[in-house]
N, C-alpha and C. Protein backbone atom coordinates (compact mmCIF):
# COMPACT_ATOMS: atom_id res chain seq x y z
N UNK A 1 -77.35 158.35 -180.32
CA UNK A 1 -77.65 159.36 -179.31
C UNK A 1 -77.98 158.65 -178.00
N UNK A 2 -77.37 159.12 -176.87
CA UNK A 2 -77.95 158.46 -175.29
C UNK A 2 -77.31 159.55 -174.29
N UNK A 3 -78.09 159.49 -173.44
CA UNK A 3 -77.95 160.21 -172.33
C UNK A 3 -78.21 159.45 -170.97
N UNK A 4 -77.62 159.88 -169.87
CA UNK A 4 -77.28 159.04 -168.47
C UNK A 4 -77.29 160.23 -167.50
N UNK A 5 -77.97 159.75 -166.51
CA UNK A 5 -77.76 161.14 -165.14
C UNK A 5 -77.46 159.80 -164.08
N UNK A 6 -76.48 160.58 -163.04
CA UNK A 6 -75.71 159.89 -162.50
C UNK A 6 -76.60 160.17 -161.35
N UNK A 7 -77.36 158.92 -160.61
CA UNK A 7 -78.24 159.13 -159.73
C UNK A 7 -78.01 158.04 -158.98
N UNK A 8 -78.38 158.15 -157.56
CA UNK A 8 -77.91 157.34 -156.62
C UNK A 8 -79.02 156.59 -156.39
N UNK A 9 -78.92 155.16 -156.62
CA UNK A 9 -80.00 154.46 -156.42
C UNK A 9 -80.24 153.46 -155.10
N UNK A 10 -81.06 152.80 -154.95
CA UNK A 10 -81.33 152.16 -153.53
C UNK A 10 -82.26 151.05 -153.87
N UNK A 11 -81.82 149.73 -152.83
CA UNK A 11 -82.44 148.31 -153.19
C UNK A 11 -83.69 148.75 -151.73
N UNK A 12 -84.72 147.93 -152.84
CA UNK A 12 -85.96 147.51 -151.41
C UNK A 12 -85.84 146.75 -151.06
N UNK A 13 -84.70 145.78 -150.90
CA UNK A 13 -84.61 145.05 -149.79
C UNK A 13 -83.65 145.29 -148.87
N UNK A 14 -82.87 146.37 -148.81
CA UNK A 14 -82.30 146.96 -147.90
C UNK A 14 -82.41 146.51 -146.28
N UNK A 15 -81.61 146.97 -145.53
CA UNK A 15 -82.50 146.12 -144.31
C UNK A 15 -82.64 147.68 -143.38
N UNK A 16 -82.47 148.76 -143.80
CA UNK A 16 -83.67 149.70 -143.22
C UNK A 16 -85.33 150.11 -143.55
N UNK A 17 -85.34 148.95 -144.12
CA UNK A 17 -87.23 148.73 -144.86
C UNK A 17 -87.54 147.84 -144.30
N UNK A 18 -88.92 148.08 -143.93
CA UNK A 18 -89.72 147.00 -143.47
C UNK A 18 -89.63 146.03 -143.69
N UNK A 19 -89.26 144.75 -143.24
CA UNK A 19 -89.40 143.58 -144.04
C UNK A 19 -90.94 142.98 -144.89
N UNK A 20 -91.87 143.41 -144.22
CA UNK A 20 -93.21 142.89 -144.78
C UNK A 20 -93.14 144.20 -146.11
N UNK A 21 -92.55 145.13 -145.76
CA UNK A 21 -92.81 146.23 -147.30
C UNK A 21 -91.80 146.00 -148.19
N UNK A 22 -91.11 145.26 -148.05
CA UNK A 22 -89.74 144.94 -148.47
C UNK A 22 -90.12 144.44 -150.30
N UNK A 23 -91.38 143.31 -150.42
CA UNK A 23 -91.59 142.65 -151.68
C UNK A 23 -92.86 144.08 -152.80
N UNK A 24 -92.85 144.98 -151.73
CA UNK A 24 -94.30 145.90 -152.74
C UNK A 24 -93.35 147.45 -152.77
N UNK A 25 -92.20 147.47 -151.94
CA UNK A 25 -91.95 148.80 -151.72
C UNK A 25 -91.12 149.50 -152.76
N UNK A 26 -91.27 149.13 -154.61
CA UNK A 26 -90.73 149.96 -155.54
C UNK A 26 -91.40 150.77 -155.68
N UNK A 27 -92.66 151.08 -154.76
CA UNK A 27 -93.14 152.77 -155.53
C UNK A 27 -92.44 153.84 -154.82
N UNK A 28 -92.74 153.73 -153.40
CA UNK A 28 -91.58 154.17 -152.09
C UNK A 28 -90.16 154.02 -152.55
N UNK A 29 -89.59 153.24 -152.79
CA UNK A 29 -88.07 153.71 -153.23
C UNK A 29 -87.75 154.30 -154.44
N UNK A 30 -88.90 154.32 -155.49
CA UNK A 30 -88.90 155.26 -156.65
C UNK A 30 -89.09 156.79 -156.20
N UNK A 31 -90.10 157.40 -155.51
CA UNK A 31 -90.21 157.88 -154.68
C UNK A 31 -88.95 158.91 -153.63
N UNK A 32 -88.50 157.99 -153.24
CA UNK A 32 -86.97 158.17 -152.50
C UNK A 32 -85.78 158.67 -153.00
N UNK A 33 -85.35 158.05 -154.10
CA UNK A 33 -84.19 158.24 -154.87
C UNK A 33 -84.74 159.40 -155.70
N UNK A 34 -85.80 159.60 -156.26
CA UNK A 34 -86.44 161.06 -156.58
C UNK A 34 -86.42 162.44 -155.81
N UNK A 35 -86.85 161.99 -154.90
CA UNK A 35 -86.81 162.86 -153.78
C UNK A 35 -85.24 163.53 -153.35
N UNK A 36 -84.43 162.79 -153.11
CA UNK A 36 -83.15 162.26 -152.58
C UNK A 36 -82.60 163.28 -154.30
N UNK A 37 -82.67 162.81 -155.29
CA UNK A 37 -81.88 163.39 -156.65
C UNK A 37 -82.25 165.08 -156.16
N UNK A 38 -83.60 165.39 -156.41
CA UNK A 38 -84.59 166.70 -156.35
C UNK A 38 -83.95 167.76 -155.16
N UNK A 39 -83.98 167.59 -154.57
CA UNK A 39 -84.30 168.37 -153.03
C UNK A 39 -82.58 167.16 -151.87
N UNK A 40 -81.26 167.71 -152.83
CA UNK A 40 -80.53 167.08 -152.16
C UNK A 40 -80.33 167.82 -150.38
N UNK A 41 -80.67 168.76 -150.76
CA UNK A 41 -80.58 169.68 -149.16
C UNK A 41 -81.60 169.49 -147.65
N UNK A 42 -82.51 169.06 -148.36
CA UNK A 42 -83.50 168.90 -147.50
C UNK A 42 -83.68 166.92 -147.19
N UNK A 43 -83.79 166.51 -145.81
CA UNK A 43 -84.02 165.44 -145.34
C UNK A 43 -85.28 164.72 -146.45
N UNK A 44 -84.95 163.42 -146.67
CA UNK A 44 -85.53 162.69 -147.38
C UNK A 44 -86.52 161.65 -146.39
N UNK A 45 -87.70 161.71 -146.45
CA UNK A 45 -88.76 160.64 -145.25
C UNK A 45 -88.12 159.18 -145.80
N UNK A 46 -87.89 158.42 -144.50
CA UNK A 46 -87.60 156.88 -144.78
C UNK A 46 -88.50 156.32 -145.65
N UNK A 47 -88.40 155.32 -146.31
CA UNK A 47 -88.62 154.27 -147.11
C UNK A 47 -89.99 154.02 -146.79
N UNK A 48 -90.00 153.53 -145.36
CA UNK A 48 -91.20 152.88 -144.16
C UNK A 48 -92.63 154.38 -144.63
N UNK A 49 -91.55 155.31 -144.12
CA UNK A 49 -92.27 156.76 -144.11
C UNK A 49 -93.52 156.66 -145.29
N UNK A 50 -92.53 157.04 -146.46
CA UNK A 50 -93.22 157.14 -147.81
C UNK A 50 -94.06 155.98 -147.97
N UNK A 51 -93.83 154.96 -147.77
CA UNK A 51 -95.01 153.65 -148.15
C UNK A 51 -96.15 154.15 -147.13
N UNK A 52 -95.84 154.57 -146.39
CA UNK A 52 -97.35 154.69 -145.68
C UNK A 52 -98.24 156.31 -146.44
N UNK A 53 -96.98 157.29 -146.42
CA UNK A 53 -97.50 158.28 -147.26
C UNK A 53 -97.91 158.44 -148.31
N UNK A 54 -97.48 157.46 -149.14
CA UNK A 54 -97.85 157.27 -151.00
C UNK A 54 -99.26 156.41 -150.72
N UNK A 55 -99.19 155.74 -149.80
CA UNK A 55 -100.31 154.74 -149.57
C UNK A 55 -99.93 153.17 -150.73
N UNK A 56 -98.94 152.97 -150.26
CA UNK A 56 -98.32 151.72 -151.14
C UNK A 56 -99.35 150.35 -150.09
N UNK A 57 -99.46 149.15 -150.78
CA UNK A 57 -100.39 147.84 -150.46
C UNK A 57 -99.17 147.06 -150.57
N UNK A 58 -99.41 145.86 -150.08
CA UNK A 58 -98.98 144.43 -150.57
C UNK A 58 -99.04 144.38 -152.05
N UNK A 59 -99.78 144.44 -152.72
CA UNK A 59 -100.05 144.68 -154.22
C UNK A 59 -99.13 145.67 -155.23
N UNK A 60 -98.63 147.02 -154.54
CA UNK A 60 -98.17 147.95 -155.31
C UNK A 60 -98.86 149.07 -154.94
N UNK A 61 -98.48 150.16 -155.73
CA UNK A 61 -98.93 151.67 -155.72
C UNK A 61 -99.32 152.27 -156.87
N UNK A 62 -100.74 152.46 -156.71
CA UNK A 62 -101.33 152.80 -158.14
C UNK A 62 -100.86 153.94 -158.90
N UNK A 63 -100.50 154.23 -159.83
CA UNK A 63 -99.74 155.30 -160.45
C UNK A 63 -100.67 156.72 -160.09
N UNK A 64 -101.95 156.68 -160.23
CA UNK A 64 -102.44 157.79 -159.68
C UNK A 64 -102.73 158.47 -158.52
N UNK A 65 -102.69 157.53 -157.60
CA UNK A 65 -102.29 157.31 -156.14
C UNK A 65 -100.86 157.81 -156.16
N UNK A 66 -99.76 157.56 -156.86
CA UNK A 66 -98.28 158.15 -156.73
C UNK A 66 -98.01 159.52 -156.72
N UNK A 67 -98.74 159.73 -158.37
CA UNK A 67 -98.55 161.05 -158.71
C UNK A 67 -99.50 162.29 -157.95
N UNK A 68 -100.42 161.54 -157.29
CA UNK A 68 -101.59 162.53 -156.51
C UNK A 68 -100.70 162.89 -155.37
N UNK A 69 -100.06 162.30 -154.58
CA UNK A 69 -99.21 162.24 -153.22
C UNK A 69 -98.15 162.25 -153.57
N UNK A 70 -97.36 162.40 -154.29
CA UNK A 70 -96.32 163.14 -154.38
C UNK A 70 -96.23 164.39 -154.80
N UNK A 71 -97.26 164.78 -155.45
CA UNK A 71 -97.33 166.51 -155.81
C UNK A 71 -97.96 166.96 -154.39
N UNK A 72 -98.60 166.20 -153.59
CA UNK A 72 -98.45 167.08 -152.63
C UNK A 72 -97.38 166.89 -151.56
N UNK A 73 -96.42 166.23 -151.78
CA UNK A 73 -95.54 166.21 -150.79
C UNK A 73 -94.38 167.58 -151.22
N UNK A 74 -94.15 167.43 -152.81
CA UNK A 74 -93.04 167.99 -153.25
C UNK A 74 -93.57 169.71 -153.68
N UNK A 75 -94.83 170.25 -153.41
CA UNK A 75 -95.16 171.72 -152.93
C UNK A 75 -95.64 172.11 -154.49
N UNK A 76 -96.22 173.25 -154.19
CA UNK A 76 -96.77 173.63 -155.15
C UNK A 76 -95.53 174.56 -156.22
N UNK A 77 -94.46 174.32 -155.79
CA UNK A 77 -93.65 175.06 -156.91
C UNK A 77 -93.12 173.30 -157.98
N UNK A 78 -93.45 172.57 -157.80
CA UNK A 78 -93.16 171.32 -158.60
C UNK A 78 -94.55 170.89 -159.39
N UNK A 79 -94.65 170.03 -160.06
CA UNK A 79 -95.70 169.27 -160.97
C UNK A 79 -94.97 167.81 -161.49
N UNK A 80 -96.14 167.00 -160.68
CA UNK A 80 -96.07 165.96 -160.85
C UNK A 80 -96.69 165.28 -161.75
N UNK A 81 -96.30 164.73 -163.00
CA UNK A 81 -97.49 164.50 -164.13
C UNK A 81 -97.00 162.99 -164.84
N UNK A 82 -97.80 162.46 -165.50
CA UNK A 82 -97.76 161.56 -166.09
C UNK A 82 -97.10 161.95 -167.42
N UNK A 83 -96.48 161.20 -168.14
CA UNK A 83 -96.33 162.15 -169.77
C UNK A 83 -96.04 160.76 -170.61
N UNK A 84 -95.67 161.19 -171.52
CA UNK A 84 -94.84 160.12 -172.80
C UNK A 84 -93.63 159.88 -172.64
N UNK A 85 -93.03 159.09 -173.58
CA UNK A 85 -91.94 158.93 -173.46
C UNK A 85 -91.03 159.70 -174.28
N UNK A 86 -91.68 160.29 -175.33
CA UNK A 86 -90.88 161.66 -175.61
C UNK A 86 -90.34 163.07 -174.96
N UNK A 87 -91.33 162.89 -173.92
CA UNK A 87 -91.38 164.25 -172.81
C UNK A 87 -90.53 163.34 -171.71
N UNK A 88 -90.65 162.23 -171.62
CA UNK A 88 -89.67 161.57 -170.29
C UNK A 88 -87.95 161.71 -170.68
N UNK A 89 -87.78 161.73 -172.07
CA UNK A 89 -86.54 161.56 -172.57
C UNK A 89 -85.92 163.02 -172.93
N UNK A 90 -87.09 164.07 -173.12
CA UNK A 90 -86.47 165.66 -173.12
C UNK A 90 -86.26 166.13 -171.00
N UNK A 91 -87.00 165.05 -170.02
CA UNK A 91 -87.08 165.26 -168.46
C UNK A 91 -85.63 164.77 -168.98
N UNK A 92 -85.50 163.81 -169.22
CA UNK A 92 -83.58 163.08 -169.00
C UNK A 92 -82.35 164.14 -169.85
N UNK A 93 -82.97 165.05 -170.72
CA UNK A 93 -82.10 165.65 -171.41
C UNK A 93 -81.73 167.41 -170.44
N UNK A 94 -82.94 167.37 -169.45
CA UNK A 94 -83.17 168.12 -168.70
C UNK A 94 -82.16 167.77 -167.30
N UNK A 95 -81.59 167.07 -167.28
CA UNK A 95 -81.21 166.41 -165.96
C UNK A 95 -82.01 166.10 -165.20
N UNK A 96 -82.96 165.41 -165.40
CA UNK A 96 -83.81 165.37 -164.39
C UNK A 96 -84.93 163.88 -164.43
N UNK A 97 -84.32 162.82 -163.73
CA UNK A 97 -84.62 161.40 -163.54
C UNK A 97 -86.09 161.14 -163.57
N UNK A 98 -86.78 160.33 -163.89
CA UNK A 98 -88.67 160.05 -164.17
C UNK A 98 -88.94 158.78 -163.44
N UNK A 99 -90.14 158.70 -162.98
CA UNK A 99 -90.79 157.46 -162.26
C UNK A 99 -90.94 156.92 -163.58
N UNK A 100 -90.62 155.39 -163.98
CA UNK A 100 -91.33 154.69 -164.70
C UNK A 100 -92.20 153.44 -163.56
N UNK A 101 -93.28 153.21 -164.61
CA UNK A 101 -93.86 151.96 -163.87
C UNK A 101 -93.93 151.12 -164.86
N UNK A 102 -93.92 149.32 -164.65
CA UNK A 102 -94.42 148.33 -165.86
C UNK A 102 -95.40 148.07 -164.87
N UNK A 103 -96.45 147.37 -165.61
CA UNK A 103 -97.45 147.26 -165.18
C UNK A 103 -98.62 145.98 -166.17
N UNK A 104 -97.85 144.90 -166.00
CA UNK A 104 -99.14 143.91 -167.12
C UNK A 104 -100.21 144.01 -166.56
N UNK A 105 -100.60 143.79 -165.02
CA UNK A 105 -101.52 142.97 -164.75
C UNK A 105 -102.82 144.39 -164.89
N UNK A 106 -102.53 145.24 -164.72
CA UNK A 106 -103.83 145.97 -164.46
C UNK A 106 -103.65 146.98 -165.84
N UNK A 107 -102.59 146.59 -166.93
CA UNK A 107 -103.02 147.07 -168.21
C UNK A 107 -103.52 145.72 -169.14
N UNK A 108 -103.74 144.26 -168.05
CA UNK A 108 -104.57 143.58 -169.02
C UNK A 108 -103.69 142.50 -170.31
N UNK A 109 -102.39 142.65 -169.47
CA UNK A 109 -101.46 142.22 -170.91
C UNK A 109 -101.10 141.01 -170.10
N UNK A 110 -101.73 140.23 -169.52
CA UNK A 110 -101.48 138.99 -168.75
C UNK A 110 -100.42 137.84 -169.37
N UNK A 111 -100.89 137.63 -170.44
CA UNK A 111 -99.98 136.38 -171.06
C UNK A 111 -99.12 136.73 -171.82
N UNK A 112 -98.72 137.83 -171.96
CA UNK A 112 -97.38 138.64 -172.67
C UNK A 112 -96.13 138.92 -171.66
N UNK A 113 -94.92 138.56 -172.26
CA UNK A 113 -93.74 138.66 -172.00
C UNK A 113 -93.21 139.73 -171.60
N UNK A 114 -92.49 140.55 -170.25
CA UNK A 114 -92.00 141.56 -170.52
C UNK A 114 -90.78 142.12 -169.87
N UNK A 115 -90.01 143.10 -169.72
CA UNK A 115 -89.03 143.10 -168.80
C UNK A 115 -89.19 142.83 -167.32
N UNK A 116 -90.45 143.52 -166.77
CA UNK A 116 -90.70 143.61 -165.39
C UNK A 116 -92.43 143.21 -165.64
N UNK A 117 -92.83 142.20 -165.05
CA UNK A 117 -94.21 142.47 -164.93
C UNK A 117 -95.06 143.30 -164.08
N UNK A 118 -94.74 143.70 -162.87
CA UNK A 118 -94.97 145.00 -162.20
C UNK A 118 -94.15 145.62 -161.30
N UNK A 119 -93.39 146.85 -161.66
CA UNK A 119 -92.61 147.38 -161.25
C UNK A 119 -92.48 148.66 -161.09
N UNK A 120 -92.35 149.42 -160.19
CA UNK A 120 -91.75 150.89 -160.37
C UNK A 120 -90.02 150.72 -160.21
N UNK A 121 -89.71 151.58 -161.29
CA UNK A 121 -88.41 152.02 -161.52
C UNK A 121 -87.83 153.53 -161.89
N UNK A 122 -86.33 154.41 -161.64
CA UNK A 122 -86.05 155.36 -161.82
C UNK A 122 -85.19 155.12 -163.37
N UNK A 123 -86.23 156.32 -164.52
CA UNK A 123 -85.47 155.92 -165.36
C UNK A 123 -83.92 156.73 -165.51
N UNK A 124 -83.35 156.67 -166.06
CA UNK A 124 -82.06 157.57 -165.29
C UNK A 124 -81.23 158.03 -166.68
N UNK A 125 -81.84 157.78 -167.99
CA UNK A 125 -80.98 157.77 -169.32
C UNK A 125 -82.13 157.06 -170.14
N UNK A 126 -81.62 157.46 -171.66
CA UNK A 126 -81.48 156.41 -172.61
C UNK A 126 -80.62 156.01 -173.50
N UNK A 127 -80.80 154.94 -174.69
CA UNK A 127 -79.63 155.29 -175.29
C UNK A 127 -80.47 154.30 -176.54
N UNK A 128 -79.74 154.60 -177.67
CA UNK A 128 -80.12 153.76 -178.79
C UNK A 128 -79.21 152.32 -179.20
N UNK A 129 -79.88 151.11 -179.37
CA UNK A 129 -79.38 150.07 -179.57
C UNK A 129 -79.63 149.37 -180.69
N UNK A 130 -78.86 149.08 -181.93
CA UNK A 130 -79.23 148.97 -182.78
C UNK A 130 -80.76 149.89 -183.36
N UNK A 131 -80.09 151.44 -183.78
CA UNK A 131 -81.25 151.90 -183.53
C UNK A 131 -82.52 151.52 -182.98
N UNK A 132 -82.96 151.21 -182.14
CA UNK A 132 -84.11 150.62 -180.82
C UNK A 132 -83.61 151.85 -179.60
N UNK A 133 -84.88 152.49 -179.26
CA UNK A 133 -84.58 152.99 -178.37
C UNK A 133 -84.42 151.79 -176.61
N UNK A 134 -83.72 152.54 -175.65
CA UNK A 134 -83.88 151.26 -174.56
C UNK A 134 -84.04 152.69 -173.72
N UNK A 135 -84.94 152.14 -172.49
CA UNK A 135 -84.39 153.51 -171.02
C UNK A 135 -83.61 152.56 -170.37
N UNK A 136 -82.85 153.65 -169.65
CA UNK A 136 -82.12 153.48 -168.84
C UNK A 136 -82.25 153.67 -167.36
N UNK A 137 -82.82 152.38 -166.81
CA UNK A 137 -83.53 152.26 -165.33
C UNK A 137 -82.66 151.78 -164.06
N UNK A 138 -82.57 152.08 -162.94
CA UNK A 138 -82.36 151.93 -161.24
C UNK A 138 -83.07 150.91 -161.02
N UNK A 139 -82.53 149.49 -161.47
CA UNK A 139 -83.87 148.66 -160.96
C UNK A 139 -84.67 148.44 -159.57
N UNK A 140 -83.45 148.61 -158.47
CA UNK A 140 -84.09 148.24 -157.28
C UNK A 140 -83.64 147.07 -156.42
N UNK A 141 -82.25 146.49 -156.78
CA UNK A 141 -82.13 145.45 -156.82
C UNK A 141 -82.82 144.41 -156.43
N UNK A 142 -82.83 143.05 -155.41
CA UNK A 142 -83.27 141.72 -155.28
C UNK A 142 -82.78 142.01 -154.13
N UNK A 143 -83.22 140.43 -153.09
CA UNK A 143 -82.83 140.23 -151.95
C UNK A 143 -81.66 139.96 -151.56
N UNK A 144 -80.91 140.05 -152.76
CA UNK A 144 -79.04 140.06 -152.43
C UNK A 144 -78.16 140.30 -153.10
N UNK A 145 -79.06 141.77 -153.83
CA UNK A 145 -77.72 142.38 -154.62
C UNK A 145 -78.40 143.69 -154.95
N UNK A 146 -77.94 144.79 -155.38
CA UNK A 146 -77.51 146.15 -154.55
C UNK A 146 -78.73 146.75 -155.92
N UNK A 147 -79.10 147.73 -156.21
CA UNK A 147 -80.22 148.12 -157.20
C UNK A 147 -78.67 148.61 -158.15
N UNK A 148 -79.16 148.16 -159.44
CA UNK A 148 -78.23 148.24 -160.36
C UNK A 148 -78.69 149.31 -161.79
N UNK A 149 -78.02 149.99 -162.71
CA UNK A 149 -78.60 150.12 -163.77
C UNK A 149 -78.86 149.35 -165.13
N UNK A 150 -80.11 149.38 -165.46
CA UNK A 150 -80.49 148.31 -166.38
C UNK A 150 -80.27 148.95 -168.01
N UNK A 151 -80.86 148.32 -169.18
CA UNK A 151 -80.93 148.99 -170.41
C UNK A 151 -81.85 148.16 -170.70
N UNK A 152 -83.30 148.79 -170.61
CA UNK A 152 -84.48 147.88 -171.01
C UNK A 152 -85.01 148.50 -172.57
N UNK A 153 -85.56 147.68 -173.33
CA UNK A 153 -85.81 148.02 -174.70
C UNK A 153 -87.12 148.44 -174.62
N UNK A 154 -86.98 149.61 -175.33
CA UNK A 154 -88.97 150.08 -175.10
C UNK A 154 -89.83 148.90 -175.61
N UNK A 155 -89.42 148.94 -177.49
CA UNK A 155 -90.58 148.71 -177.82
C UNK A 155 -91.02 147.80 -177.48
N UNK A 156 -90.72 146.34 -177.00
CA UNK A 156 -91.50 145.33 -176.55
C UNK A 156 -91.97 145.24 -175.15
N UNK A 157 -91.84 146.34 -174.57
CA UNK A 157 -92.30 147.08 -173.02
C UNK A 157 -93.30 148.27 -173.32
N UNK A 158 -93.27 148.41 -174.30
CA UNK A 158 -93.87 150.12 -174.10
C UNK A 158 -95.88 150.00 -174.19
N UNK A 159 -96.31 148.95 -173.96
CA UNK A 159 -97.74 148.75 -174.04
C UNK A 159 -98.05 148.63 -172.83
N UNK A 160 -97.13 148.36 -171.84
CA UNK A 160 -97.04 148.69 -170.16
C UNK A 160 -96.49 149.42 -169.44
N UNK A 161 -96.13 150.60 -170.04
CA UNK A 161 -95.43 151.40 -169.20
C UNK A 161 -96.02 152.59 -169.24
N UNK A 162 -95.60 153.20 -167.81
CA UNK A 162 -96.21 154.62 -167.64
C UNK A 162 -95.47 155.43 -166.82
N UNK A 163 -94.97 156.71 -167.84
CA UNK A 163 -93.95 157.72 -167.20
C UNK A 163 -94.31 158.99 -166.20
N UNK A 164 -93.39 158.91 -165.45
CA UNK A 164 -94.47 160.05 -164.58
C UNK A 164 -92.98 161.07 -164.72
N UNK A 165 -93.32 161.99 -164.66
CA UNK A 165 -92.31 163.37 -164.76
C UNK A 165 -92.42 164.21 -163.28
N UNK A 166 -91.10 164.96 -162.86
CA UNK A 166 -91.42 165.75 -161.32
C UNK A 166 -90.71 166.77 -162.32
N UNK A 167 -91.53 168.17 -162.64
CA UNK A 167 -90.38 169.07 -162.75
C UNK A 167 -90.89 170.88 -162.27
N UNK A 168 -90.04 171.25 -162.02
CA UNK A 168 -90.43 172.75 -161.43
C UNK A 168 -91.36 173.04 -162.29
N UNK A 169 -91.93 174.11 -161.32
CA UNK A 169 -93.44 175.19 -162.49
C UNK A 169 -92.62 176.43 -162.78
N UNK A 170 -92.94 176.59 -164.13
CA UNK A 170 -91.85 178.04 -164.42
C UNK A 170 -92.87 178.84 -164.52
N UNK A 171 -92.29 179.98 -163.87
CA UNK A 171 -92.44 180.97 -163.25
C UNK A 171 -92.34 182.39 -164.42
């Protein structure tokens, strides 16, 4: 079983980003390409924009800091929430793309191995690999090559990760 939503992704090192926001700005371009999937009709705030609006650091963007400021950007007919990865993978069966974050350093997993040691990413799918589940992430690319889609394996990630969900309030 796997599923894929065809979502347009974007590198932070782009050269319409700040250069000094350029090395912290995956919460802002997670952010973006969300925004950008969500609300294709309506103008999307630059890159620059959102890092100052999410309140992104040199350091990163704290996941609760994300999800606090982006539910209020995206109105009270949306909900911005944290969830599992069972509810992130019924959001993907939904059409509808999820903030992931990795995160060792401030879940404490310092000397452990992992795909990303701190990252925000769009997960965009999953799929099963040798029965193993993997998501299917927008990494963001590098300083010289374009944000690509990845196939990262949960389980040896999943003690650092944290899914955030955007989906309408039903009515």
């Amino acid at each position: 079983m796997s599923k894929y939503i065809e979502v347009k992704g974007k590198s932070q090192y782009d050269h319409d980003i700040e250069p000094s926001y350029r090395p912290s700005a995956c919460g802002p371009v997670t952010a973006y390409v969300l925004l950008r999937h969500f609300f294709p009709s309506e103008p999307t705030p630059s890159i620059n924009e959102l890092y100052r609006t999410l309140g992104s650091t040199k350091i990163g963007l704290p996941t609760w800091r994300f999800v606090r400021r982006l539910n209020q950007m995206v109105g009270s007919q949306w909900n911005v929430k944290i969830c599992t990865v069972q509810q992130a993978m019924e959001q993907i069966d939904e059409d509808r793309p999820v903030a992931l974050k990795f995160d060792k350093w401030f879940k404490f997993k310092w000397r452990s191995r992992f795909s990303f040691d701190y990252h925000w990413v769009v997960m965009v799918g999953y799929e099963y690999v040798e029965n193993q589940l993997h998501v299917l992430v927008h990494d963001h690319g590098g300083r010289n090559c374009a944000s690509r889609v990845r196939s990262i394996p949960y389980e040896p990630n999943k003690l650092i990760l944290t899914f955030v969900k955007i989906e309408p309030l039903k009515r």
